[in-house]
Protein backbone atom coordinates (compact mmCIF):
# COMPACT_ATOMS: atom_id res chain seq x y z
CA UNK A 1 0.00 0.00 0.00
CA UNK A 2 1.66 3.03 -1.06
CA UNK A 3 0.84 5.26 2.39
CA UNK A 4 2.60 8.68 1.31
CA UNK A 5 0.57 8.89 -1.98
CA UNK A 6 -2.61 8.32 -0.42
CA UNK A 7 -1.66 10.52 2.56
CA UNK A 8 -1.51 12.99 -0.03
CA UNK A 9 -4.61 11.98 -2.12
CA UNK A 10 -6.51 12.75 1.13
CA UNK A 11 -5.00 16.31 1.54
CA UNK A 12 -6.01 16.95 -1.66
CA UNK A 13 -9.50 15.76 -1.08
CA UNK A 14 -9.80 18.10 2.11
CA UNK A 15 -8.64 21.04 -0.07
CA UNK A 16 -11.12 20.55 -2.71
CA UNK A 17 -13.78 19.68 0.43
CA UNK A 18 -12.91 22.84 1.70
CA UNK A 19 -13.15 24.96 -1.57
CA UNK A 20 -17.13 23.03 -1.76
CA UNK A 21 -17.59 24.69 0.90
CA UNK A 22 -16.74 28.05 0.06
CA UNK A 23 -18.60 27.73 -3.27
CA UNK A 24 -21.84 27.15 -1.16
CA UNK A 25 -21.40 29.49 1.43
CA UNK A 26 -20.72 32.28 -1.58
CA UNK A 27 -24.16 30.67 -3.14
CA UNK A 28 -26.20 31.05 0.39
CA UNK A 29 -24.28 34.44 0.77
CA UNK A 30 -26.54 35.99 3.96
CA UNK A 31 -26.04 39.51 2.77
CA UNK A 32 -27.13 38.33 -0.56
CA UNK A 33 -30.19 36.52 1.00
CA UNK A 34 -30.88 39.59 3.17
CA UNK A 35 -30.71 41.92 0.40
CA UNK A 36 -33.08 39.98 -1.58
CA UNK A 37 -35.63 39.48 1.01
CA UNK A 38 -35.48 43.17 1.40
CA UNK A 39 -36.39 43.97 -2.53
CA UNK A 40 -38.70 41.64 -2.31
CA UNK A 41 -40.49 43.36 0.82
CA UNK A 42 -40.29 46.50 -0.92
CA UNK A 43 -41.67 45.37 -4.10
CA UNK A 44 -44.61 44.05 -2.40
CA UNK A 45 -44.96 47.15 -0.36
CA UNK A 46 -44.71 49.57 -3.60
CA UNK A 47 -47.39 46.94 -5.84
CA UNK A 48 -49.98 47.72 -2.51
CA UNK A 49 -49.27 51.21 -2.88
CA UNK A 50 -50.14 51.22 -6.75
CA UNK A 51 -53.40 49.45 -6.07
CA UNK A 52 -54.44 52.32 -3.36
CA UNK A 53 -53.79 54.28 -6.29
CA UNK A 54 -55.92 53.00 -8.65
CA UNK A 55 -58.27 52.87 -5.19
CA UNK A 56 -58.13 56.14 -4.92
CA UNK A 57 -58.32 57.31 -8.58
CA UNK A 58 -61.51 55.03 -8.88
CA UNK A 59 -63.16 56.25 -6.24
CA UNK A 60 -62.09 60.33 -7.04
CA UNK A 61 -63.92 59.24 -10.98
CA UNK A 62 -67.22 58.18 -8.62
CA UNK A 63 -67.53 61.41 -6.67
CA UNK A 64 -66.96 63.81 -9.83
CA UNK A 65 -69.54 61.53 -11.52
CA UNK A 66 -72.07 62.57 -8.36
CA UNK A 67 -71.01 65.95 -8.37
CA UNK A 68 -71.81 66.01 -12.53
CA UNK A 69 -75.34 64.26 -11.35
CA UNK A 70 -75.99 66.65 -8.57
CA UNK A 71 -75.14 69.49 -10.71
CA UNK A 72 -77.42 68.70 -13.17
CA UNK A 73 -80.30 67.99 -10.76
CA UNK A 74 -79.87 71.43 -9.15
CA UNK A 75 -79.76 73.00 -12.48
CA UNK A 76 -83.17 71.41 -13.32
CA UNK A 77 -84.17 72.68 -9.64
CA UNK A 78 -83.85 76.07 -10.57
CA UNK A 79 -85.15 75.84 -13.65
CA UNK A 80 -88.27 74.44 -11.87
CA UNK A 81 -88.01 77.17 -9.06
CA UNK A 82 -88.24 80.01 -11.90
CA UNK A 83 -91.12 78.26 -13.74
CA UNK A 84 -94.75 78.85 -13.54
CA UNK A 85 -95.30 75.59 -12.19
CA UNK A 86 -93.63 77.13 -8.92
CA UNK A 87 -96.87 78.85 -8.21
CA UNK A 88 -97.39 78.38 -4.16
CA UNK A 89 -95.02 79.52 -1.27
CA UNK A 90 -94.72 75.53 -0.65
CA UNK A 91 -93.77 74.54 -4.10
CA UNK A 92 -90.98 76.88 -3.53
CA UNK A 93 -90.21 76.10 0.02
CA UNK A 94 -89.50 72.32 -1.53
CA UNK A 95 -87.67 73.47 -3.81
CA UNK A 96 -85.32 75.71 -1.76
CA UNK A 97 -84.88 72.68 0.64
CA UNK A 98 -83.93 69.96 -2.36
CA UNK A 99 -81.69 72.84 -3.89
CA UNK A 100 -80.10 73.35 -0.12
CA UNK A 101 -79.81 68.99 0.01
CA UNK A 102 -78.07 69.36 -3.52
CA UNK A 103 -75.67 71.74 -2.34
CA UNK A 104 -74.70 69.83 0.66
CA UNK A 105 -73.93 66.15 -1.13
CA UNK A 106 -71.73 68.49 -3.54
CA UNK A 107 -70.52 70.02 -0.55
CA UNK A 108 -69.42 66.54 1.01
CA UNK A 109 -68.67 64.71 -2.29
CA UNK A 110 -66.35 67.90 -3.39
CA UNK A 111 -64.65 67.63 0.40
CA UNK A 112 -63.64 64.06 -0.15
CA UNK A 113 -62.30 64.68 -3.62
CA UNK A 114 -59.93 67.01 -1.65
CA UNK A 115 -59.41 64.37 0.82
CA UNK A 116 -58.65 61.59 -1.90
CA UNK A 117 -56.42 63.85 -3.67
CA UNK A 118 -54.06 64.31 -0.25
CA UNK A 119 -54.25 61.12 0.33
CA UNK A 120 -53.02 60.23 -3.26
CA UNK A 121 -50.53 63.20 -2.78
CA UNK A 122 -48.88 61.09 0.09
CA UNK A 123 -49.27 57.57 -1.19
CA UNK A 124 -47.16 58.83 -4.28
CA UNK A 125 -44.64 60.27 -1.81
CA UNK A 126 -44.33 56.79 -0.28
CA UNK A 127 -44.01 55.66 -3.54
CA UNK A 128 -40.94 57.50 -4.49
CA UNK A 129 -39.21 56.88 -1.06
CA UNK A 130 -39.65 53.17 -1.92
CA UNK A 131 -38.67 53.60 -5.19
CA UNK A 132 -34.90 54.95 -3.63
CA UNK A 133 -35.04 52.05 -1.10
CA UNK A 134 -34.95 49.69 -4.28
CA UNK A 135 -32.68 51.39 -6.23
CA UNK A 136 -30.20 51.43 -3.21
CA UNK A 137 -30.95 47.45 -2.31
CA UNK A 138 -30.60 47.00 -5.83
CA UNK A 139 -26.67 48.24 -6.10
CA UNK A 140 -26.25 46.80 -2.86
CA UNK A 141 -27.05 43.51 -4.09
CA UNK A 142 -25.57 43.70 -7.41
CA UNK A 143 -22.16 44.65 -5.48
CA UNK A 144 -22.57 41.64 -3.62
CA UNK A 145 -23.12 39.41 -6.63
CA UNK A 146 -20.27 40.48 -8.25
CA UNK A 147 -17.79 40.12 -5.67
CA UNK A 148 -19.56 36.59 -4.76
CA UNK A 149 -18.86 35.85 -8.86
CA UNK A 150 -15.71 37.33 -8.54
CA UNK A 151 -14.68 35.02 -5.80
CA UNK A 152 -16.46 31.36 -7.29
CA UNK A 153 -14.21 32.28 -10.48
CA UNK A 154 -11.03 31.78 -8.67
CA UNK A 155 -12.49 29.22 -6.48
CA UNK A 156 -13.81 27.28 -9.77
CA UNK A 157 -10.30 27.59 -11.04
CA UNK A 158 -8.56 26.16 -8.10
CA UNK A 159 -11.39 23.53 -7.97
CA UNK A 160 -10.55 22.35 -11.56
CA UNK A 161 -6.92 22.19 -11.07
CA UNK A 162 -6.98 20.32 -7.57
CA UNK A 163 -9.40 17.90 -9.96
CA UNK A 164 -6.42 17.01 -12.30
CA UNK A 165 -4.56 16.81 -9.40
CA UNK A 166 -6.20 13.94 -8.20
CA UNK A 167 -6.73 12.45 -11.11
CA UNK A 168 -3.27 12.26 -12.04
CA UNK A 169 -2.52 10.72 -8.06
CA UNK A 170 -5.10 8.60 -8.39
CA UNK A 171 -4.08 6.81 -11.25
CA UNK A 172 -0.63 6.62 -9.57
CA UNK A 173 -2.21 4.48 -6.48
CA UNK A 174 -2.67 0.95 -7.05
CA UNK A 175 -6.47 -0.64 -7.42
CA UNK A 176 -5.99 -1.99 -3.80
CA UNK A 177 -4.91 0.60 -1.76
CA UNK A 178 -8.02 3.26 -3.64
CA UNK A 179 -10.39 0.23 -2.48
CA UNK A 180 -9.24 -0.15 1.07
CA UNK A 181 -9.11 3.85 1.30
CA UNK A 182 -12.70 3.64 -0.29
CA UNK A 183 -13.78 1.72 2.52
CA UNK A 184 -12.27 3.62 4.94
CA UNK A 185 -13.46 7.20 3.86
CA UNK A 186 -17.28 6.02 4.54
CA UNK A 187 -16.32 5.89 8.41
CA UNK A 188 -13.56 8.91 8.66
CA UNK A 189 -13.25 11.69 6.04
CA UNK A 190 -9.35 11.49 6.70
CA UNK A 191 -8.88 7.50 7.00
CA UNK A 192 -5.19 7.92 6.58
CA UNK A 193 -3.61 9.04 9.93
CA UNK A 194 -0.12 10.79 10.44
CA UNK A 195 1.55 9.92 13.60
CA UNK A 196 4.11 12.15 15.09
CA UNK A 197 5.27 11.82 18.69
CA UNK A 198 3.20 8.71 18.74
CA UNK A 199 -0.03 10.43 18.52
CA UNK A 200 -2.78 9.49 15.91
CA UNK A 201 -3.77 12.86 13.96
CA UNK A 202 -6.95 11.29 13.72
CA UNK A 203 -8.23 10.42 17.38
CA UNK A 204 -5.16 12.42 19.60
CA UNK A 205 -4.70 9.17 21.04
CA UNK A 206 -1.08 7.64 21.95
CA UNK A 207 -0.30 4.64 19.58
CA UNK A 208 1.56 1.55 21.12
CA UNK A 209 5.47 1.85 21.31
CA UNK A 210 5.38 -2.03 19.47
CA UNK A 211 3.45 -0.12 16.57
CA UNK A 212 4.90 3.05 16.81
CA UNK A 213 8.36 1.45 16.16
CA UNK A 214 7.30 -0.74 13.23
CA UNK A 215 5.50 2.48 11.74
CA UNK A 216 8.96 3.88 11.73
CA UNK A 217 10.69 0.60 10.29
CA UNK A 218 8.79 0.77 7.42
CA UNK A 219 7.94 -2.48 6.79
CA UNK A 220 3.87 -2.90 8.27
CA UNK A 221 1.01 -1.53 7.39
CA UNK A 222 -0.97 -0.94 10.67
CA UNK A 223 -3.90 0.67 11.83
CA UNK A 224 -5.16 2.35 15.15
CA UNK A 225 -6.11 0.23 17.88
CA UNK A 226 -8.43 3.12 18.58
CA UNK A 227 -10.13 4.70 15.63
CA UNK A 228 -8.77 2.39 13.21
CA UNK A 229 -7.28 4.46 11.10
CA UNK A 230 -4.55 3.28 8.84
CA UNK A 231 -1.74 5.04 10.29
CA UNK A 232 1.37 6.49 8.26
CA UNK A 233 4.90 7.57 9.57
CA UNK A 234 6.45 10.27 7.29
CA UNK A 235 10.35 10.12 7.76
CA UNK A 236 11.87 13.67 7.68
């Protein structure tokens, strides 16, 4: 089993484990997430204030429509009130009262118009305050996106040159020792173990001075009694 190669093979797996890592992180960016929320918010917020709008223009349309109606009942009033029919002190006193009703609905109907028209005064205010909100989330986001780009460029470029990497090693490591490492991977992410000071990297714990000095001869392949990693000795 050729120990230092697939020592290696697993740093090289970490480092392109690691870069995986960064590539998602940069895709579920929080800032990016945040800012997005945000526009979203603020999209939804400006579409409601459109439809108060249209609210608001619909129901201004109504009460000019009334006033045009009451206007032209008042105008028939009067031209009742100066006819001959009008020819009693209570045909006229009627008359004055639905003139003085007229002039009160087109009082009250001309009132709200005002009120509609302030009210669509400030909702288009609103409006234009979100509108800067978006625009600023907007740059904010795109900012993000392109540093976030920026970064899983060179990240995608170390990521396909770690691949060859391994490809190459791998196909320097014999069928046997890729199976047994294989195997091993499914139970530790780092199955091969450096010992130093007769510590396993993998579980801290203190290998066997038997082992340890066989590790260091060379010549067995052994594993920890502990984690059962296969453990390697790297001469200096």
């Amino acid at each position: 089993m050729n120990l230092p190669l697939l020592y290696e093979l697993q740093h090289l797996n970490k480092e392109m484990g690691a870069i995986t890592r960064k590539l998602r992180e940069l895709q579920e960016d929080k800032d990016m997430k945040k800012y997005k929320e945000e526009y979203q918010r603020l999209k939804e917020e400006y579409l409601k204030g459109e439809e108060k709008l249209k609210k608001n223009a619909y129901r201004q349309e109504a009460r000019n429509n009334e006033i045009r109606n009451i206007e032209y009942n008042m105008k028939s009033s009067l031209e009742i009130k100066f006819s001959k029919e009008t020819n009693t002190v209570k045909k006229l006193e009627n008359i004055e009262k639905q003139l003085e009703k007229l002039e009160e609905k087109k009082q009250a109907a001309e009132n709200e118009i005002i009120e509609l028209i302030n009210d669509a005064d400030n909702i288009n205010k609103e409006l234009a305050e979100i509108k800067k909100k978006l625009a600023f989330i907007k740059k904010k986001f795109l900012n993000c996106k392109e540093d976030a780009d920026k970064a899983a460029a060179g990240l995608k470029a170390q990521k396909s040159e770690l691949q060859a990497k391994i490809d190459s090693m791998m196909k320097s490591i014999d069928q046997e020792s890729l199976e047994m490492y294989n195997r091993l991977i499914k139970t530790h992410s780092d199955p091969v173990a450096l010992v130093k000071n007769r510590i396993c990297s993998g579980c801290k714990m203190e290998v066997p001075a038997i082992d340890y000095e066989a590790l260091k001869g060379g010549n067995q392949e052994l594993k920890c009694q502990s984690c059962g990693r296969i453990l390697f000795y790297k001469k200096s």
